[in-house]
PDB file of N, CA and C in Angstrom:
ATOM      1  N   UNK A   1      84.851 -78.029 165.604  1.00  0.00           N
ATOM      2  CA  UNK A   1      85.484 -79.157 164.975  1.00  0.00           C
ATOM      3  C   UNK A   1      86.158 -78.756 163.672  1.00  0.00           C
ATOM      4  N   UNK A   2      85.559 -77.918 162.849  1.00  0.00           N
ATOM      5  CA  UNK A   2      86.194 -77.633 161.726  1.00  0.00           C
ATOM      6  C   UNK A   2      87.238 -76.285 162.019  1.00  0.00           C
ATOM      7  N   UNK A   3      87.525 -75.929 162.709  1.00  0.00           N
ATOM      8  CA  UNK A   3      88.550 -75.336 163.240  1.00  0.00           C
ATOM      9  C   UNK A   3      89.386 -76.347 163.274  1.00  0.00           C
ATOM     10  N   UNK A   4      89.503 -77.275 164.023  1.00  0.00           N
ATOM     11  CA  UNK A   4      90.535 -78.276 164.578  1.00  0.00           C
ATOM     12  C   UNK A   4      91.243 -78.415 162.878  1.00  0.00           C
ATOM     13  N   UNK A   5      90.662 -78.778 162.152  1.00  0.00           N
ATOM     14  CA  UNK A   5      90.500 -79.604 160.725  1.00  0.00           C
ATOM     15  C   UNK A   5      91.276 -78.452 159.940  1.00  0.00           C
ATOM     16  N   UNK A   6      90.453 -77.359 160.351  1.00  0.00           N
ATOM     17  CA  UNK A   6      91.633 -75.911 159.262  1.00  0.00           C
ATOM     18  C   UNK A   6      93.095 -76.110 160.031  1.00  0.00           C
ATOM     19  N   UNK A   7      93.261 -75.865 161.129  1.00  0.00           N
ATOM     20  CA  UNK A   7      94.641 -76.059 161.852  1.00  0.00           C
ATOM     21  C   UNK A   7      95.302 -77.293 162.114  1.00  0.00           C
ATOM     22  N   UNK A   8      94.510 -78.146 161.701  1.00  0.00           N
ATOM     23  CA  UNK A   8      95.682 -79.245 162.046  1.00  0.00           C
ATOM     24  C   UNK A   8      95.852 -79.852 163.441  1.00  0.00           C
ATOM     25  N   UNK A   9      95.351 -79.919 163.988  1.00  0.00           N
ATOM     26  CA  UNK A   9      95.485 -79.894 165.572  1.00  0.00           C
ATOM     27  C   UNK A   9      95.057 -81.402 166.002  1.00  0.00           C
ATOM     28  N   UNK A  10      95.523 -82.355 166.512  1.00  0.00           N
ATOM     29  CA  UNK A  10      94.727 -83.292 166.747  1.00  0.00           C
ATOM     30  C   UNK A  10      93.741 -82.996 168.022  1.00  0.00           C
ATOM     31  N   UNK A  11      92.850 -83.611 168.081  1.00  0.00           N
ATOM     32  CA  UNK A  11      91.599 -83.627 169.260  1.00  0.00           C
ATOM     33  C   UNK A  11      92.310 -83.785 170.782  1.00  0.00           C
ATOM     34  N   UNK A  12      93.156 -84.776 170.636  1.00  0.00           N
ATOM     35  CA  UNK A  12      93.641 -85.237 172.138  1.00  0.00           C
ATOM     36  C   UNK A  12      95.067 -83.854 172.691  1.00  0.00           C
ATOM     37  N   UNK A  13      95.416 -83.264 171.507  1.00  0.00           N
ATOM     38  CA  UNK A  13      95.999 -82.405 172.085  1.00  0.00           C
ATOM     39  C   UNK A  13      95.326 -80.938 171.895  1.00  0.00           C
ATOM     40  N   UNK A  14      94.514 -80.670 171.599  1.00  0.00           N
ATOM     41  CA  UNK A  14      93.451 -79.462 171.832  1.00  0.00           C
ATOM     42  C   UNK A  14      92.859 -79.502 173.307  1.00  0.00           C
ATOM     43  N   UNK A  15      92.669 -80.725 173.319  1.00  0.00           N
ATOM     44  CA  UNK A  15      92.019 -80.923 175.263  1.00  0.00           C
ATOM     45  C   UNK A  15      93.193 -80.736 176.498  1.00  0.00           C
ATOM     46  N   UNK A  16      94.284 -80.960 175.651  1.00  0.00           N
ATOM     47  CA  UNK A  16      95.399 -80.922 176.367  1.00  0.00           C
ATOM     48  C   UNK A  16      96.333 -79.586 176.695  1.00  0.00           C
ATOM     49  N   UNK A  17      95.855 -78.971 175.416  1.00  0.00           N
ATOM     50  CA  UNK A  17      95.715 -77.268 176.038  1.00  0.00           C
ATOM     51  C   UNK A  17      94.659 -76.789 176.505  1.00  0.00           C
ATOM     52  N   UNK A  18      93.905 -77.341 176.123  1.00  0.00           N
ATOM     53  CA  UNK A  18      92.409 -76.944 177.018  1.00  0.00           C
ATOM     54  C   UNK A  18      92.625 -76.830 178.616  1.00  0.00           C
ATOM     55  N   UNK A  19      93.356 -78.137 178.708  1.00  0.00           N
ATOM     56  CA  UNK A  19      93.029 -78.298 180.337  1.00  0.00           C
ATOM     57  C   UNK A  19      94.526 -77.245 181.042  1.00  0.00           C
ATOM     58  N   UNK A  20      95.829 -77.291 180.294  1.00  0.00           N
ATOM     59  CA  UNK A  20      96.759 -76.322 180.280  1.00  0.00           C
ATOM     60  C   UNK A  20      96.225 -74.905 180.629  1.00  0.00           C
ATOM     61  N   UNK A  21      94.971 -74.845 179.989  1.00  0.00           N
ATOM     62  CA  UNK A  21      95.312 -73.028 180.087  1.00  0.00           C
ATOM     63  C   UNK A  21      94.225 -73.359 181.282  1.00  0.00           C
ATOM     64  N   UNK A  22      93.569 -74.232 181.626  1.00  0.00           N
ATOM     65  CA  UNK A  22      92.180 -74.071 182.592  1.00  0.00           C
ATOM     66  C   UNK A  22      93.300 -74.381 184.191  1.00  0.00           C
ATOM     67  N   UNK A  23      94.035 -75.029 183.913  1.00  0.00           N
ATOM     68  CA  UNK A  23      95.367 -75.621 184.899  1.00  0.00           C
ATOM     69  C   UNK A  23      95.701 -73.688 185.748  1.00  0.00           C
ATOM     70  N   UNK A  24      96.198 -72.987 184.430  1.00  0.00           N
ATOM     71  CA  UNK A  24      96.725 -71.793 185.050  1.00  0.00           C
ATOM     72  C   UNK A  24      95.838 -70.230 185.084  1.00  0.00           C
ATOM     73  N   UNK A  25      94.606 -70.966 184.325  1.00  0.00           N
ATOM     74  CA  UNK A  25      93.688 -69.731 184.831  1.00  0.00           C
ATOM     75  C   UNK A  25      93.407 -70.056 186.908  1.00  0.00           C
ATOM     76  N   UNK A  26      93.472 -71.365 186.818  1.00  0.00           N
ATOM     77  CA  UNK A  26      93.402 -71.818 188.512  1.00  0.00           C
ATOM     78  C   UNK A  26      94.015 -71.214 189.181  1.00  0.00           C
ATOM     79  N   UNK A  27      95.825 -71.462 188.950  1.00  0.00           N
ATOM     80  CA  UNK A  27      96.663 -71.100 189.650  1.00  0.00           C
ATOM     81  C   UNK A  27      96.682 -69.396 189.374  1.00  0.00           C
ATOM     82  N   UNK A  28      96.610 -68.733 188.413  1.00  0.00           N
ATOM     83  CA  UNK A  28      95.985 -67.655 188.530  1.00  0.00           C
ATOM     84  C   UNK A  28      95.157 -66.951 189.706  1.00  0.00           C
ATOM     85  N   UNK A  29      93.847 -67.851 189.677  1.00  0.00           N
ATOM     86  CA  UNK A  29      92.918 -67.417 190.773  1.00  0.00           C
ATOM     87  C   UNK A  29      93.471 -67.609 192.149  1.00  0.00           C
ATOM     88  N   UNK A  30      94.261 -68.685 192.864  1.00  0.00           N
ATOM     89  CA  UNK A  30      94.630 -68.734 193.486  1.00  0.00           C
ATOM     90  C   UNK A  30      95.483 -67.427 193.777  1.00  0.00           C
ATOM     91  N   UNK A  31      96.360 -67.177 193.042  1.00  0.00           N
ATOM     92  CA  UNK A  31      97.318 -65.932 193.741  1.00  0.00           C
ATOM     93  C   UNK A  31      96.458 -64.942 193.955  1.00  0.00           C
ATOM     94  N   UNK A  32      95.922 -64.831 193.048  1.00  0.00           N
ATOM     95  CA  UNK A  32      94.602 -63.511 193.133  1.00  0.00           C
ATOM     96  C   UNK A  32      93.848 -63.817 194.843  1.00  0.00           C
ATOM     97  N   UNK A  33      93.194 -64.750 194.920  1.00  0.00           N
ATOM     98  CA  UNK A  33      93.067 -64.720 196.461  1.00  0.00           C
ATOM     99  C   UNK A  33      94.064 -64.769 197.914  1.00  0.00           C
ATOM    100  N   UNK A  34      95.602 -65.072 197.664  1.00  0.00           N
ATOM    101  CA  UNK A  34      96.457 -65.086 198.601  1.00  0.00           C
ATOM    102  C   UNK A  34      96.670 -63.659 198.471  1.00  0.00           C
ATOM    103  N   UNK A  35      97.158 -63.059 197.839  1.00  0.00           N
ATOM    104  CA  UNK A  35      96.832 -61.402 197.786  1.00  0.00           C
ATOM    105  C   UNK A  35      96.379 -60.966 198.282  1.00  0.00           C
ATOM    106  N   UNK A  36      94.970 -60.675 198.459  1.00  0.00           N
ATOM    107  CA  UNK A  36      93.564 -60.499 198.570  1.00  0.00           C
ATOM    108  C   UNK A  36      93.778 -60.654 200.214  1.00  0.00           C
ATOM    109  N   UNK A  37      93.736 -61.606 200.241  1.00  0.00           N
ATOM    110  CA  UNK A  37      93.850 -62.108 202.401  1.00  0.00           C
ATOM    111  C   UNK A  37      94.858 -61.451 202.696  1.00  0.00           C
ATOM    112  N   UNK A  38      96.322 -61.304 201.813  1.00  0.00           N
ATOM    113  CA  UNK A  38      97.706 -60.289 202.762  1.00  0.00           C
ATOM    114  C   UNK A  38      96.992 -59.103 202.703  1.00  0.00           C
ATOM    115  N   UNK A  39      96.570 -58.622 201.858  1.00  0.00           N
ATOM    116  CA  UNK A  39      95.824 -56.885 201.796  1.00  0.00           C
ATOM    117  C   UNK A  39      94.759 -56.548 202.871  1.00  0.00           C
ATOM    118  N   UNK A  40      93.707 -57.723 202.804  1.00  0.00           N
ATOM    119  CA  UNK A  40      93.378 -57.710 204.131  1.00  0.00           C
ATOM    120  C   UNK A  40      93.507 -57.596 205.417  1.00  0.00           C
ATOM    121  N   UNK A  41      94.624 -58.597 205.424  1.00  0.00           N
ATOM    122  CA  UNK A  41      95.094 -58.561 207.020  1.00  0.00           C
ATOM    123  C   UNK A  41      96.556 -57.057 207.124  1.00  0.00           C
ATOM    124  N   UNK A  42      96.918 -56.331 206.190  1.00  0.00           N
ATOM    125  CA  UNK A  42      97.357 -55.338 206.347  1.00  0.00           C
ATOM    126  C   UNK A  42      96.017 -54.266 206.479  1.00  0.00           C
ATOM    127  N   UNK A  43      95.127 -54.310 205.741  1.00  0.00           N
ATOM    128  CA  UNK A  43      94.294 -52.914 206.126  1.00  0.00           C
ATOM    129  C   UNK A  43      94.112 -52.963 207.414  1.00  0.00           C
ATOM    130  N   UNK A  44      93.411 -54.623 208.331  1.00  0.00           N
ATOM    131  CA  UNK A  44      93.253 -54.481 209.691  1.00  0.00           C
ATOM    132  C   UNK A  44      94.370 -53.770 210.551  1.00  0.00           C
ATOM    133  N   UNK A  45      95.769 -54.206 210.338  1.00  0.00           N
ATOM    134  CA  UNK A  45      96.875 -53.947 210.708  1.00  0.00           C
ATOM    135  C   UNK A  45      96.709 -52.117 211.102  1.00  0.00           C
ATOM    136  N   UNK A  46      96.509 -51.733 209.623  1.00  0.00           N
ATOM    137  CA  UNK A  46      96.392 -50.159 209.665  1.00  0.00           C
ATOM    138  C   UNK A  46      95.399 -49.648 210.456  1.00  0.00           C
ATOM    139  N   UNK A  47      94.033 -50.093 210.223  1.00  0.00           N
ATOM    140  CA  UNK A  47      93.480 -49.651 211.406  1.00  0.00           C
ATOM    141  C   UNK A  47      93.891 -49.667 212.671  1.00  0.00           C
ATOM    142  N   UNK A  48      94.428 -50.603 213.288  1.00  0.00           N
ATOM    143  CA  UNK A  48      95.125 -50.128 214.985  1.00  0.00           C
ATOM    144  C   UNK A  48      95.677 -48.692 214.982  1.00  0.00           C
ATOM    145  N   UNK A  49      96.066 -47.946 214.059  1.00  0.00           N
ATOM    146  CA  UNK A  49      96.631 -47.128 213.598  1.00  0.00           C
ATOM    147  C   UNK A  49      96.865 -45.857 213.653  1.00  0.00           C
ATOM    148  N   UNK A  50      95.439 -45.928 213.080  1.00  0.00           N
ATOM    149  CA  UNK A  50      94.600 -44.299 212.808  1.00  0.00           C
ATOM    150  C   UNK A  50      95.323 -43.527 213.260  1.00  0.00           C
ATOM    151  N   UNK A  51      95.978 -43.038 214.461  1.00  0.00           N
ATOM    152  CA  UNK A  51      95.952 -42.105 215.125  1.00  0.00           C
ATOM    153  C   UNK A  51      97.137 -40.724 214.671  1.00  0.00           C
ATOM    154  N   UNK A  52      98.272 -42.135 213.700  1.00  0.00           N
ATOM    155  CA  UNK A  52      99.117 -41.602 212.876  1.00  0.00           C
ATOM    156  C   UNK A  52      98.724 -40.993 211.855  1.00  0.00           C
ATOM    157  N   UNK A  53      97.612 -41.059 211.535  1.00  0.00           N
ATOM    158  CA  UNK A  53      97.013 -40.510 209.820  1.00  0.00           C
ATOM    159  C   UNK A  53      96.378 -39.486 210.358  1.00  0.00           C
ATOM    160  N   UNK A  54      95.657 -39.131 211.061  1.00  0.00           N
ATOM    161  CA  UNK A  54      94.982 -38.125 212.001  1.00  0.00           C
ATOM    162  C   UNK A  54      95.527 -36.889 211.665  1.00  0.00           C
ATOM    163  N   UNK A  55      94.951 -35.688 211.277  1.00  0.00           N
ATOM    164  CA  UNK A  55      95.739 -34.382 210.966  1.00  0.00           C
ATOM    165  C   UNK A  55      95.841 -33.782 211.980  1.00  0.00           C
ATOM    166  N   UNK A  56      97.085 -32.680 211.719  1.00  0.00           N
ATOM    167  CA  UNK A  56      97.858 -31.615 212.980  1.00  0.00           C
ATOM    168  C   UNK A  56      97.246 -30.442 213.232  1.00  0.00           C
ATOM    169  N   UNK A  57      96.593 -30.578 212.101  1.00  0.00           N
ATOM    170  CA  UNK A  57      95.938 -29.119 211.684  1.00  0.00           C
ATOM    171  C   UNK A  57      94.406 -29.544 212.937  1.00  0.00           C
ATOM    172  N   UNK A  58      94.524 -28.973 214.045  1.00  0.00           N
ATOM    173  CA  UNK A  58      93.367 -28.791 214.912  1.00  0.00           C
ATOM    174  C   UNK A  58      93.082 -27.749 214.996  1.00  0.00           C
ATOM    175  N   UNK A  59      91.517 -26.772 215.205  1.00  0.00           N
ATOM    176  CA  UNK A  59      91.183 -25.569 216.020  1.00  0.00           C
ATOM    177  C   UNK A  59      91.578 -24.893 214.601  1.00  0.00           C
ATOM    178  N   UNK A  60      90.843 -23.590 214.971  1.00  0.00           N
ATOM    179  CA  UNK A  60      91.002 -22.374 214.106  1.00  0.00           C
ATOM    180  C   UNK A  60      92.584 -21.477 214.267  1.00  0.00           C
ATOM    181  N   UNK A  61      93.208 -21.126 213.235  1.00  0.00           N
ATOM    182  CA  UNK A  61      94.584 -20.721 213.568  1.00  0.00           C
ATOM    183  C   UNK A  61      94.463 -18.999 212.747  1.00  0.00           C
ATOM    184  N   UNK A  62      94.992 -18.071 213.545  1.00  0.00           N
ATOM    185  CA  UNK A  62      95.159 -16.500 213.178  1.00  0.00           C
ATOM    186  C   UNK A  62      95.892 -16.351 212.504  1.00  0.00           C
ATOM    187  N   UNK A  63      95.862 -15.578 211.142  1.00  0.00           N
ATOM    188  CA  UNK A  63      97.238 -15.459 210.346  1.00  0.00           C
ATOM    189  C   UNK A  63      97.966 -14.163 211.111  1.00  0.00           C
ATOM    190  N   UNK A  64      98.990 -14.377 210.942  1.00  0.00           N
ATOM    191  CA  UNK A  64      99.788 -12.878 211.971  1.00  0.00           C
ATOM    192  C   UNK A  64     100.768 -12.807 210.770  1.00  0.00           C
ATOM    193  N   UNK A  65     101.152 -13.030 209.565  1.00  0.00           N
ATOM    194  CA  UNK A  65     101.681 -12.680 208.696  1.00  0.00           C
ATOM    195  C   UNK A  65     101.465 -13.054 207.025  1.00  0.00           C
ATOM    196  N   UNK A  66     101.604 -12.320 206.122  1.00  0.00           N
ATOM    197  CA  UNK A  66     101.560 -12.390 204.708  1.00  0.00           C
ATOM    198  C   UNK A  66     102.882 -12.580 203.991  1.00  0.00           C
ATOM    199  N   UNK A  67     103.560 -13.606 203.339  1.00  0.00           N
ATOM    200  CA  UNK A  67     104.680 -13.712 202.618  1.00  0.00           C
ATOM    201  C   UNK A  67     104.510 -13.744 201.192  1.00  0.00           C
ATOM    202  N   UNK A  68     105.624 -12.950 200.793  1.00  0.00           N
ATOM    203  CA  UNK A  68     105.027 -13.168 199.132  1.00  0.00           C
ATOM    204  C   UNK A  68     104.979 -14.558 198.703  1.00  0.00           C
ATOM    205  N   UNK A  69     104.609 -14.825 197.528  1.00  0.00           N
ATOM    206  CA  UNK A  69     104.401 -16.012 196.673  1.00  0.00           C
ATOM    207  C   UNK A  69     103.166 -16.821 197.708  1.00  0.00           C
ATOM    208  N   UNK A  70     102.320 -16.266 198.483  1.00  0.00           N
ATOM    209  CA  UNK A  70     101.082 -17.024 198.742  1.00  0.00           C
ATOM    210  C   UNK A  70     101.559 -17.833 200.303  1.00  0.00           C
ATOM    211  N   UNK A  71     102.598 -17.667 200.929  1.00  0.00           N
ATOM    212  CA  UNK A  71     102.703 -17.790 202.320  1.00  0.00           C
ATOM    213  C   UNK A  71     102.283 -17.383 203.317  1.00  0.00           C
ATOM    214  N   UNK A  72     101.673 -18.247 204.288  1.00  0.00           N
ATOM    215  CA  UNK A  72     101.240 -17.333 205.138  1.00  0.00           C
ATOM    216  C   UNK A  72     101.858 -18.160 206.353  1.00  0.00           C
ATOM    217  N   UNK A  73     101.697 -17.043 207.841  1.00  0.00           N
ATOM    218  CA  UNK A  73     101.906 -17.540 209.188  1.00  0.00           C
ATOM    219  C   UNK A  73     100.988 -17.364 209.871  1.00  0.00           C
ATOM    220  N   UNK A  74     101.382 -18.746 210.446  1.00  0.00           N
ATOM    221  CA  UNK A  74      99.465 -18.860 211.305  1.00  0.00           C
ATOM    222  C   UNK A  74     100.580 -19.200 213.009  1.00  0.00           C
ATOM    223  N   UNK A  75      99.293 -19.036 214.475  1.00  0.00           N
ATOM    224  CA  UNK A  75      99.493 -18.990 214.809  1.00  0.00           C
ATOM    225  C   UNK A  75      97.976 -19.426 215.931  1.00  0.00           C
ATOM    226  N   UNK A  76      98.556 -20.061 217.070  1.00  0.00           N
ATOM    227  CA  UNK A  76      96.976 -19.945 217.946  1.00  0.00           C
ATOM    228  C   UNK A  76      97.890 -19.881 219.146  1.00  0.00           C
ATOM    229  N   UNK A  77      97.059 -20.334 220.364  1.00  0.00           N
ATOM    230  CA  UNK A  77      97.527 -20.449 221.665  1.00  0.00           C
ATOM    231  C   UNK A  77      98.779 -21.101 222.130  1.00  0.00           C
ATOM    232  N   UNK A  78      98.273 -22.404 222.260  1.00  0.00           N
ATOM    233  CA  UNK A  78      99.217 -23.347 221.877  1.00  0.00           C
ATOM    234  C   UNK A  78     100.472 -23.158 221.194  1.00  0.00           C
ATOM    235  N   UNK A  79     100.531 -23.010 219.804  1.00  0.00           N
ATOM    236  CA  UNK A  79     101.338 -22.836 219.403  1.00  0.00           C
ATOM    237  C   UNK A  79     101.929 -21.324 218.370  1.00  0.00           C
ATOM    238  N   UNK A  80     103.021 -21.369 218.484  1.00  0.00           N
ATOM    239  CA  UNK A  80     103.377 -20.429 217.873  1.00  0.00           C
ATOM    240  C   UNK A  80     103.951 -20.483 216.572  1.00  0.00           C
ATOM    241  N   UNK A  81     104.047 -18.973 215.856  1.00  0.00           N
ATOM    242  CA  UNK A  81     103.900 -19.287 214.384  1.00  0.00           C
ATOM    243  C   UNK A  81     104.751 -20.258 213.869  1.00  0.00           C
ATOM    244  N   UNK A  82     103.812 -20.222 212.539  1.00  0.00           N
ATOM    245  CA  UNK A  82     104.791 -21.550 211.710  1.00  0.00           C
ATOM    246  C   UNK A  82     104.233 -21.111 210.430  1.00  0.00           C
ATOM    247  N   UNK A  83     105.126 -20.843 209.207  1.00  0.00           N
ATOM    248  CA  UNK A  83     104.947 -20.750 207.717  1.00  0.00           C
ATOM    249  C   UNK A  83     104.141 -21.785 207.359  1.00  0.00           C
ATOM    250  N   UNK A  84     103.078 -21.793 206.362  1.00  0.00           N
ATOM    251  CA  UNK A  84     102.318 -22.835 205.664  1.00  0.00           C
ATOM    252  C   UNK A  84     101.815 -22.272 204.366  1.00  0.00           C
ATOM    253  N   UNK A  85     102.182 -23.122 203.289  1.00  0.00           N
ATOM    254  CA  UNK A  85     101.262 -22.891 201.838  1.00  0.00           C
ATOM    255  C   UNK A  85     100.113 -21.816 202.122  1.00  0.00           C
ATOM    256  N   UNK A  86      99.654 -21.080 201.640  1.00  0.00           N
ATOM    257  CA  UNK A  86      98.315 -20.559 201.109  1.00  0.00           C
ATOM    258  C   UNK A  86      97.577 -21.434 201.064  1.00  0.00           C
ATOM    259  N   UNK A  87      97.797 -22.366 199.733  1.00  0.00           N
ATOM    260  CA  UNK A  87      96.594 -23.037 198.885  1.00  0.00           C
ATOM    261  C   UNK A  87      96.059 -24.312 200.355  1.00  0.00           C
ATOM    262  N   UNK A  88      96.983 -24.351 201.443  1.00  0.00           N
ATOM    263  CA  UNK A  88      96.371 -25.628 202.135  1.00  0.00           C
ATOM    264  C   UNK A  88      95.415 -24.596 203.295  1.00  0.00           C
ATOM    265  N   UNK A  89      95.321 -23.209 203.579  1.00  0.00           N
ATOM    266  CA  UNK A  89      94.694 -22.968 204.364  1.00  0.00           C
ATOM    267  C   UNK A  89      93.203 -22.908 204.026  1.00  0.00           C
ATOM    268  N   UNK A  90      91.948 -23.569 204.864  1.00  0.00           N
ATOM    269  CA  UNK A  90      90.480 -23.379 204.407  1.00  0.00           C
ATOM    270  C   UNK A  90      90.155 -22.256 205.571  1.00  0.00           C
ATOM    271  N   UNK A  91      89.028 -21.250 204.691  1.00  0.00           N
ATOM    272  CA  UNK A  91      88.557 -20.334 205.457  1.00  0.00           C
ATOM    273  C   UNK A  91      88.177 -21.080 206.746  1.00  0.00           C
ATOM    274  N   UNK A  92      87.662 -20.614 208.198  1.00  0.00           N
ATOM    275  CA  UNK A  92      87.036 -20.780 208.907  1.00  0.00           C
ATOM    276  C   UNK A  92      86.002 -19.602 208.886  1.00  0.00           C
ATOM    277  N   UNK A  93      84.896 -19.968 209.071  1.00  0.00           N
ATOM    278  CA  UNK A  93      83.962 -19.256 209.712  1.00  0.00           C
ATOM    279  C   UNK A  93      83.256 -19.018 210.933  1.00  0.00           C
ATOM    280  N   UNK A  94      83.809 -19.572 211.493  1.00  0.00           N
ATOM    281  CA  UNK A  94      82.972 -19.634 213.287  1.00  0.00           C
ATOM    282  C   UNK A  94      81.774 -20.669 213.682  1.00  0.00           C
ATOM    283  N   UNK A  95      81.405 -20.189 214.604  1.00  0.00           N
ATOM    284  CA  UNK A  95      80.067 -20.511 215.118  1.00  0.00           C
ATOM    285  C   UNK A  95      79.080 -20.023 214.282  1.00  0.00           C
ATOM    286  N   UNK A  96      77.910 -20.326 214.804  1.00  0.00           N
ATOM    287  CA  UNK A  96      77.121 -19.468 213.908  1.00  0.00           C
ATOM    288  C   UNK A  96      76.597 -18.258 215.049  1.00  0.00           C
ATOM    289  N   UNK A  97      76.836 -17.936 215.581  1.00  0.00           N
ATOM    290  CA  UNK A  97      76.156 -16.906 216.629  1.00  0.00           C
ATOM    291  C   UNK A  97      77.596 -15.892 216.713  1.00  0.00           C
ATOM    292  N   UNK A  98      79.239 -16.061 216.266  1.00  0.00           N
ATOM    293  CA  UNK A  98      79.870 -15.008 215.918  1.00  0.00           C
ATOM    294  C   UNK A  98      80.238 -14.511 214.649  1.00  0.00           C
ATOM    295  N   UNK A  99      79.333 -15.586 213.315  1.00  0.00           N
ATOM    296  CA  UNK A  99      79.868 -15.709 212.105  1.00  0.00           C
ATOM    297  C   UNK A  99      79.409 -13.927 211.246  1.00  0.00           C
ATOM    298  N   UNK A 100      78.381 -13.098 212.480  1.00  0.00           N
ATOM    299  CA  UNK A 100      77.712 -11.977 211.794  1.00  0.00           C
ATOM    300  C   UNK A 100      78.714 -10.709 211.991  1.00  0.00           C
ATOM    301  N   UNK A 101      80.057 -10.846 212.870  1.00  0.00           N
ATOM    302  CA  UNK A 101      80.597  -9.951 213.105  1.00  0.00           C
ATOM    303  C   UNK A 101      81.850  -9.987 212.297  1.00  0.00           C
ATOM    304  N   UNK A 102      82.226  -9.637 211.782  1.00  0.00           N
ATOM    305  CA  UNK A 102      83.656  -9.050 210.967  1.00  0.00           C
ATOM    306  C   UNK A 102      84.480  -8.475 212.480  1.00  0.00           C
ATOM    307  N   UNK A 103      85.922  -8.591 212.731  1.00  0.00           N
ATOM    308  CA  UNK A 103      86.924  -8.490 213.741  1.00  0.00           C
ATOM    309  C   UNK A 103      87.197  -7.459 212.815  1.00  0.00           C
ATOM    310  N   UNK A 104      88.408  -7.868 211.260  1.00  0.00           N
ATOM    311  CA  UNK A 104      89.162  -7.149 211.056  1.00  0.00           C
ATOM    312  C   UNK A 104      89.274  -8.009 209.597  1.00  0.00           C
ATOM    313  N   UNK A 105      89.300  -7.251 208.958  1.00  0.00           N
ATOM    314  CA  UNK A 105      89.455  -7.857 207.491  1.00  0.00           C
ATOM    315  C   UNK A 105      90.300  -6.928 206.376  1.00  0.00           C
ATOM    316  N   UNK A 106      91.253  -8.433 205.827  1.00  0.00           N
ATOM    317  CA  UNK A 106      92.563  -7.993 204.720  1.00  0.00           C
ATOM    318  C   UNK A 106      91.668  -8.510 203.600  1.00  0.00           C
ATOM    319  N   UNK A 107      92.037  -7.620 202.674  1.00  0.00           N
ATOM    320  CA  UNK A 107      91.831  -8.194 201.165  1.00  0.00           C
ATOM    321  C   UNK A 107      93.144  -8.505 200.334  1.00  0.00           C
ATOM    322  N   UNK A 108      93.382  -9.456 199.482  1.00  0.00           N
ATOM    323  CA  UNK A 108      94.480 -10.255 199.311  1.00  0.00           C
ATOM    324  C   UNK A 108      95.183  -9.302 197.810  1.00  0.00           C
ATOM    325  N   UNK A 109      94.270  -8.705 197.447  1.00  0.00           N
ATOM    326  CA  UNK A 109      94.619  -7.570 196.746  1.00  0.00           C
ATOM    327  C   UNK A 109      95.345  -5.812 197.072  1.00  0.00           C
ATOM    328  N   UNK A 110      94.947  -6.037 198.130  1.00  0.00           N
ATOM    329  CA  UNK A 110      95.626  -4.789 198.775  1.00  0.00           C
ATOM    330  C   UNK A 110      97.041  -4.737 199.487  1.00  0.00           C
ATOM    331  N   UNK A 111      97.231  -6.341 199.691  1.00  0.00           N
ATOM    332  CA  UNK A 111      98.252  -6.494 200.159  1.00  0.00           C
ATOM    333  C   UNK A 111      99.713  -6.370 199.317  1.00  0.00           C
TER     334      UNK A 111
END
């Protein structure tokens, strides 16, 4: 009340912004939930989906070449080579019943 009294404000129009700002904190909430349901019914959307997001990268792939600046070419059955980043290839290690044998091994320093 003594707020009202420092500012000047009459009573009937303090309630009258009162109910103003309570008016558009509403309509506020409202958009906030129509939102909310479109985002929804797009994530379902995306799920039918999946199959597009799904990576290419299947099966273990052989490098059959070294390019400078961290390139490499990989290669399996299926398909044949194709250049790819370094930094996106992850080791494989096998099974665990061939993981004790070494084939043939490069060190990235010697190269």
């Amino acid at each position: 009340m003594w707020a009202m009294k420092k500012l000047k404000i009459d009573w009937s129009e303090a309630a009258e912004q009162r109910l103003i700002g309570l008016i558009e904190l509403d309509e506020f909430r409202l958009k906030a939930y129509e939102s909310s349901t479109l985002y929804k019914e797009k994530m379902k959307k995306m799920r039918l989906f999946t199959g597009k997001l799904k990576s290419k990268w299947t099966g273990p792939y052989l490098v059959t070449q070294l390019f400078p600046h961290g390139a490499f070419e990989l290669e399996t059955n299926e398909v044949l080579g194709f250049k790819v980043n370094g930094q996106r290839i992850k080791i494989y290690l096998g099974h665990a019943e061939s993981s004790d044998k070494v084939i043939e091994a490069y060190h990235l320093d010697e190269v």
